[in-house]
Protein backbone atom coordinates (compact mmCIF):
# COMPACT_ATOMS: atom_id res chain seq x y z
CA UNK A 1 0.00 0.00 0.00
CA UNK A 2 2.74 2.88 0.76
CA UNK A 3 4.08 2.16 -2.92
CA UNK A 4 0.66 2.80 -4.30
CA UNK A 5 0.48 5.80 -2.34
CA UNK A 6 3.79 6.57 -3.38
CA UNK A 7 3.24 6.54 -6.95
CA UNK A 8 0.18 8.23 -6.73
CA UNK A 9 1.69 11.51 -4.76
CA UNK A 10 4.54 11.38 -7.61
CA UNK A 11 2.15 10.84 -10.15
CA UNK A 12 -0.16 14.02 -9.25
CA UNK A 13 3.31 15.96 -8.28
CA UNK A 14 3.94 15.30 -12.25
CA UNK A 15 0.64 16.15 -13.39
CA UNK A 16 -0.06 19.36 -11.60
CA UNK A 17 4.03 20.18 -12.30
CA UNK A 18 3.98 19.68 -15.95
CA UNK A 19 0.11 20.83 -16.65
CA UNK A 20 0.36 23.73 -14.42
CA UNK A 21 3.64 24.78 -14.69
CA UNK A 22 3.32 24.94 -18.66
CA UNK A 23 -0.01 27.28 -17.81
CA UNK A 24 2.19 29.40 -15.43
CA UNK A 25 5.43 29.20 -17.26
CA UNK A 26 5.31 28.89 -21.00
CA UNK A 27 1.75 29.58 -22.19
CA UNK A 28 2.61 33.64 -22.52
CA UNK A 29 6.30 33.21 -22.62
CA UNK A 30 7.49 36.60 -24.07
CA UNK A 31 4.12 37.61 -24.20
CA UNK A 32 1.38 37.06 -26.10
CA UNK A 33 1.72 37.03 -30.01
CA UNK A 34 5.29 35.88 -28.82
CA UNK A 35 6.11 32.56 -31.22
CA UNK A 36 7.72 30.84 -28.31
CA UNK A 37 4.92 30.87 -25.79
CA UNK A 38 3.04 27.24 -26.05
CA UNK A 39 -0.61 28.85 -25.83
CA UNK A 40 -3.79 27.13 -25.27
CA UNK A 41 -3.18 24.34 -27.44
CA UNK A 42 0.50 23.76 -25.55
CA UNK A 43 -1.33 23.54 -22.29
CA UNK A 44 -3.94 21.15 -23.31
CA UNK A 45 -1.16 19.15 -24.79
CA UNK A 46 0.94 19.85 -21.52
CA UNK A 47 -1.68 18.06 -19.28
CA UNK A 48 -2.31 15.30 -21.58
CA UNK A 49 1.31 14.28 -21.37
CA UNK A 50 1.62 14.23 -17.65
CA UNK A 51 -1.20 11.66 -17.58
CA UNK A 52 0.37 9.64 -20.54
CA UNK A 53 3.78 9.68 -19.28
CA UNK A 54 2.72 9.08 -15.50
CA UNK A 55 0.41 5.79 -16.52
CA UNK A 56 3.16 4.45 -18.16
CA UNK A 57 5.85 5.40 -15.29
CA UNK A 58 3.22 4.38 -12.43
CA UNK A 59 0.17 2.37 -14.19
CA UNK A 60 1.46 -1.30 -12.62
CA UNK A 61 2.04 0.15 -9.19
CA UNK A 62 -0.63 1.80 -7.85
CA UNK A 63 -3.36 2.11 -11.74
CA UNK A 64 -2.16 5.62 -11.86
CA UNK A 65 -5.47 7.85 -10.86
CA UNK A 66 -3.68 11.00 -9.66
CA UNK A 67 -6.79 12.24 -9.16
CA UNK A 68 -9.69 11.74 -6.94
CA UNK A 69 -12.26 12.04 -9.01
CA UNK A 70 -10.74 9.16 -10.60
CA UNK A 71 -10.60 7.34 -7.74
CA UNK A 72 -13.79 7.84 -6.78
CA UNK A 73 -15.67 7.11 -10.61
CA UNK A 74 -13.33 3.84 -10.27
CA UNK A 75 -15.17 2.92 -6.91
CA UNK A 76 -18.28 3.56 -8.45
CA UNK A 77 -17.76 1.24 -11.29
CA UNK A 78 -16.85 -1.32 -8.84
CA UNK A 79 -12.93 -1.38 -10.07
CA UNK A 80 -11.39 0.20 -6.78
CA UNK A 81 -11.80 -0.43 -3.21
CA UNK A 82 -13.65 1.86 -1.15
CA UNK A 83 -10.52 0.97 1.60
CA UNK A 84 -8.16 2.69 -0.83
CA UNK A 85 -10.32 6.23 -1.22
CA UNK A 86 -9.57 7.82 1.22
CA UNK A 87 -5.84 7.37 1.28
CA UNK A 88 -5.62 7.54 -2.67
CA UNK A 89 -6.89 10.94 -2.21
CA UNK A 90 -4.86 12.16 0.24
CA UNK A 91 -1.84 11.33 -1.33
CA UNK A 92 -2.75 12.63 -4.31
CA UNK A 93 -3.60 16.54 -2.67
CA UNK A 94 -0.60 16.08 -1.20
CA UNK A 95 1.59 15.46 -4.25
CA UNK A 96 -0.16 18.07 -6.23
CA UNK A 97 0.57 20.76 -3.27
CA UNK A 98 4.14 19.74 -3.28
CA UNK A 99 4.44 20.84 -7.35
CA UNK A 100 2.10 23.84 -6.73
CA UNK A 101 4.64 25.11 -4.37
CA UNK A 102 7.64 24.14 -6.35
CA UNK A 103 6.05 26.20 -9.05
CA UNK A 104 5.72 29.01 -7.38
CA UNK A 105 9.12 29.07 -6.13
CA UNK A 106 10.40 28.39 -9.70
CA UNK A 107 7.72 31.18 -11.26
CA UNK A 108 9.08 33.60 -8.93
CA UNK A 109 12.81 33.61 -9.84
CA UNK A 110 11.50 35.75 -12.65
CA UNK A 111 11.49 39.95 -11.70
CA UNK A 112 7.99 40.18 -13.12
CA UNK A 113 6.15 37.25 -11.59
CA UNK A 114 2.90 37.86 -9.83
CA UNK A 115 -0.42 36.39 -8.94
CA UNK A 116 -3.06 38.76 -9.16
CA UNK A 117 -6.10 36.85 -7.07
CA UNK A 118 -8.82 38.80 -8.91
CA UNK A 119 -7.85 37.54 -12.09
CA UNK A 120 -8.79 34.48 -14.37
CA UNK A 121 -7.13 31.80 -14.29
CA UNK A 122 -4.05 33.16 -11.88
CA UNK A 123 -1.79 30.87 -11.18
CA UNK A 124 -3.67 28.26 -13.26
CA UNK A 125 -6.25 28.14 -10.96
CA UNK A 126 -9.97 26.84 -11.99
CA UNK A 127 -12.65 29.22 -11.47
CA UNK A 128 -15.99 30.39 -12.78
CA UNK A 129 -18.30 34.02 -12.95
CA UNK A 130 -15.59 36.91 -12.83
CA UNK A 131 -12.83 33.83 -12.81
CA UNK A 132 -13.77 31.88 -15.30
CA UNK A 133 -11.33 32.95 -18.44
CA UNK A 134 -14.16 33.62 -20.99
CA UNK A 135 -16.68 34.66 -18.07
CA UNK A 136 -18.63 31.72 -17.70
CA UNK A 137 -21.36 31.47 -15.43
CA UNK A 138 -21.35 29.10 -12.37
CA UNK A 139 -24.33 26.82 -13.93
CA UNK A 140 -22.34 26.59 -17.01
CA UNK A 141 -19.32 25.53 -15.09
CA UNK A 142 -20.98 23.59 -12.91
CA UNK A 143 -22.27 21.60 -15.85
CA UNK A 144 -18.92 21.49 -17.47
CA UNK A 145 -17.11 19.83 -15.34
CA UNK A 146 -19.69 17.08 -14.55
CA UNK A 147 -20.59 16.18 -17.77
CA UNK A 148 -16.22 16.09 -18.91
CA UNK A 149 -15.32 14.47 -15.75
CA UNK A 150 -17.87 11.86 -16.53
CA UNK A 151 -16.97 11.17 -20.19
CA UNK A 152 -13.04 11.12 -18.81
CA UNK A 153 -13.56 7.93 -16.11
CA UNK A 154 -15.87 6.28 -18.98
CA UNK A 155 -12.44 6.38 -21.44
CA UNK A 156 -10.38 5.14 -18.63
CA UNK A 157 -12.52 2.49 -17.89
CA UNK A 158 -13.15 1.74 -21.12
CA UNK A 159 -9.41 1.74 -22.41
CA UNK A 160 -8.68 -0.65 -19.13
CA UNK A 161 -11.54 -2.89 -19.44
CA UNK A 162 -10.25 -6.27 -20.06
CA UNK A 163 -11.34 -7.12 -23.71
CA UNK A 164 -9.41 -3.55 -24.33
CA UNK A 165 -6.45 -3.50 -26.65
CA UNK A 166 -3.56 -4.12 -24.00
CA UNK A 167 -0.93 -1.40 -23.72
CA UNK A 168 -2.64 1.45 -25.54
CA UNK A 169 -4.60 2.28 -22.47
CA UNK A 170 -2.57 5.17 -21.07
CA UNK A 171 -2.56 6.71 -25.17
CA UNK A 172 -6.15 7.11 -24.89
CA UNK A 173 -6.63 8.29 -21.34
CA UNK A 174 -3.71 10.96 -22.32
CA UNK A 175 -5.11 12.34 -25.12
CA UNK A 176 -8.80 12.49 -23.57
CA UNK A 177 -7.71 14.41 -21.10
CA UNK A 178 -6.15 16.77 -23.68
CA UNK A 179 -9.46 17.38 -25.71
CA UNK A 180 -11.22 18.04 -22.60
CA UNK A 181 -8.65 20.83 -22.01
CA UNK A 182 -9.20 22.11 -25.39
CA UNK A 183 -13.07 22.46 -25.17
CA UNK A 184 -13.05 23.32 -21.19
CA UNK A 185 -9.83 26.06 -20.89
CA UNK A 186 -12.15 28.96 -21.89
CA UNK A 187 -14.91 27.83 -19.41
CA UNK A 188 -13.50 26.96 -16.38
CA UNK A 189 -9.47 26.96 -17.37
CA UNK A 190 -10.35 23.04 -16.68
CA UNK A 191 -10.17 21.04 -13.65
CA UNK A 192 -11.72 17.90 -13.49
CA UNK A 193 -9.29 17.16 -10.77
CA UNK A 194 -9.93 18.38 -7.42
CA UNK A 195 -6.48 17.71 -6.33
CA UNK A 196 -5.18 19.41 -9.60
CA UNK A 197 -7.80 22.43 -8.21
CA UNK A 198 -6.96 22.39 -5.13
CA UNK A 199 -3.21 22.92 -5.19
CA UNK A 200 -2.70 26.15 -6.90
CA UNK A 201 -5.98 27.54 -5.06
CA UNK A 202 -4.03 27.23 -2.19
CA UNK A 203 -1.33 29.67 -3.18
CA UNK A 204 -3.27 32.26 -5.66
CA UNK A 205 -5.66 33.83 -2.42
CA UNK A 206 -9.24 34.51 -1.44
CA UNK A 207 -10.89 34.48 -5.05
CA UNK A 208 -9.93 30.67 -6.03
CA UNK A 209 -10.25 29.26 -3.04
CA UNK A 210 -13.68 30.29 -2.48
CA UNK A 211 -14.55 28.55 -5.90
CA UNK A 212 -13.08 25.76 -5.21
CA UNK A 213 -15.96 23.43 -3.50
CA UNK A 214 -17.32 24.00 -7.35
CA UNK A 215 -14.47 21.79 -8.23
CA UNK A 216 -14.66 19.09 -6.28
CA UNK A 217 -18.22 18.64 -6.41
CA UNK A 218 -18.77 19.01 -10.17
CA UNK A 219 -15.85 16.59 -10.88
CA UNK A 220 -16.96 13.82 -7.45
CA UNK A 221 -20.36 13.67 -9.09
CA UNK A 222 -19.42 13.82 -12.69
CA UNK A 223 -16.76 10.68 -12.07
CA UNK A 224 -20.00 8.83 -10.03
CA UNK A 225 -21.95 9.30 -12.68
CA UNK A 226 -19.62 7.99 -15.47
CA UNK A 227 -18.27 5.48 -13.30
CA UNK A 228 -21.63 4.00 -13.02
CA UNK A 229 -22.71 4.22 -16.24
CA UNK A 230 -19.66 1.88 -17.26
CA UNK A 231 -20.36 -0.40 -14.51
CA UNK A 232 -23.24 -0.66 -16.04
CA UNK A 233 -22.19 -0.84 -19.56
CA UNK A 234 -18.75 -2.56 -19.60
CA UNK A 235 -19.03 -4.89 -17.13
CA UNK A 236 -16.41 -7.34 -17.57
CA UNK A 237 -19.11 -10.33 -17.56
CA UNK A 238 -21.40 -8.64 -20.02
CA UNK A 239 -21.82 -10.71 -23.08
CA UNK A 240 -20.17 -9.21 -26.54
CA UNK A 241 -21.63 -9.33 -30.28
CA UNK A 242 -20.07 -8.31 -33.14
CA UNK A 243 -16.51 -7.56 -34.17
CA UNK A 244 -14.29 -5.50 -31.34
């Protein structure tokens, strides 16, 4: 169990490092029109590869959630323990913290780094209303992130069902998780991690962190949702027709 943990706190240090460090670091790099900054598109990208690269590194030791929601849509599918929640999650806040803070020591070796808590998406935090980077209301966030968290835990349950091609699992999961980036950055600069959520909110003030119950609601009952649904639909004793 403490190597599970393990990889899961070094697995969410790696997401929220490389996803939210390229939002912090590289997205505006030389500002914006500036060739060299990544963008939207980099940061979608950005995210996608943490998850990728950190199934790969950590997939056989612990299944490589790095994120509660995860955790928690995998319980209600009936793939994960409910003995494991609990400390799945808190190693997981924990190693996403731990990069948060990194980042923010590394962000402020530069003369002009600042986080301005009134604006959106400061310090790559998640955030909806006045926050939300294209002004999105709280309904529409709200809806968002359930309805993307729930389509995410149906493509990892899907691409690690058992009649799933083997080793291409962590391909699909990675890139999913960059397409919801790329339709959710505008609307709520895209959680669907509450661990992801809550470790910048914990370092960019007042504003984000009195969004953030927004984000681990929307993505706890998203993942509950999808997580039944391919319970429901995938179950590994379910009968299949046709050519896979």
């Amino acid at each position: 169990m403490i190597k599970k943990l393990a990889a899961e706190f070094l697995g969410t240090f790696w997401l929220v490092l490389g996803g939210c460090g390229s939002a912090v670091l590289a997205a505006h790099f030389g500002g914006d029109g500036n060739s060299l900054g990544i963008g939207f598109h980099g940061v979608a990208l950005a995210f996608g590869l943490t998850v990728l690269t950190g199934a790969y590194a950590f997939g056989h030791i612990s299944g490589a959630h790095f994120n509660p929601a995860v955790s928690v849509g995998l319980w209600a599918g009936g793939r994960f323990p409910i003995s494991e929640l609990v400390p799945y999650i808190v190693a997981q806040v924990a190693g996403g913290i731990l990069a948060a803070w990194i980042l923010l020591l590394i962000a402020s070796g530069s003369a002009g780094f600042a986080i301005d808590p009134t604006a959106a998406g400061a310090f790559a935090t998640n955030g909806f209303d006045a926050l939300s980077p294209g002004g999105y209301s709280m309904a529409a966030a709200l809806l968002c992130e359930v309805v993307l968290t729930a389509m995410f835990v149906v493509v990892i349950m899907g691409a690690t069902h058992g009649r799933a091609p083997a080793g291409f699992a962590p391909i699909a999961i990675g890139l999913a998780l960059t397409l919801i980036h790329l339709i959710s950055i505008p609307v709520t600069n895209t959680s669907v991690n509450p661990a992801r959520s809550t470790a910048v909110a914990l370092f960019a003030g007042s504003g984000a962190l009195g969004q953030l119950w927004l984000f681990w609601v929307a993505p706890i009952v998203g993942a509950i949702i999808g997580g039944g649904l391919y319970g429901w639909l995938g179950r590994e004793d379910a009968p299949v027709t046709g050519t896979p």
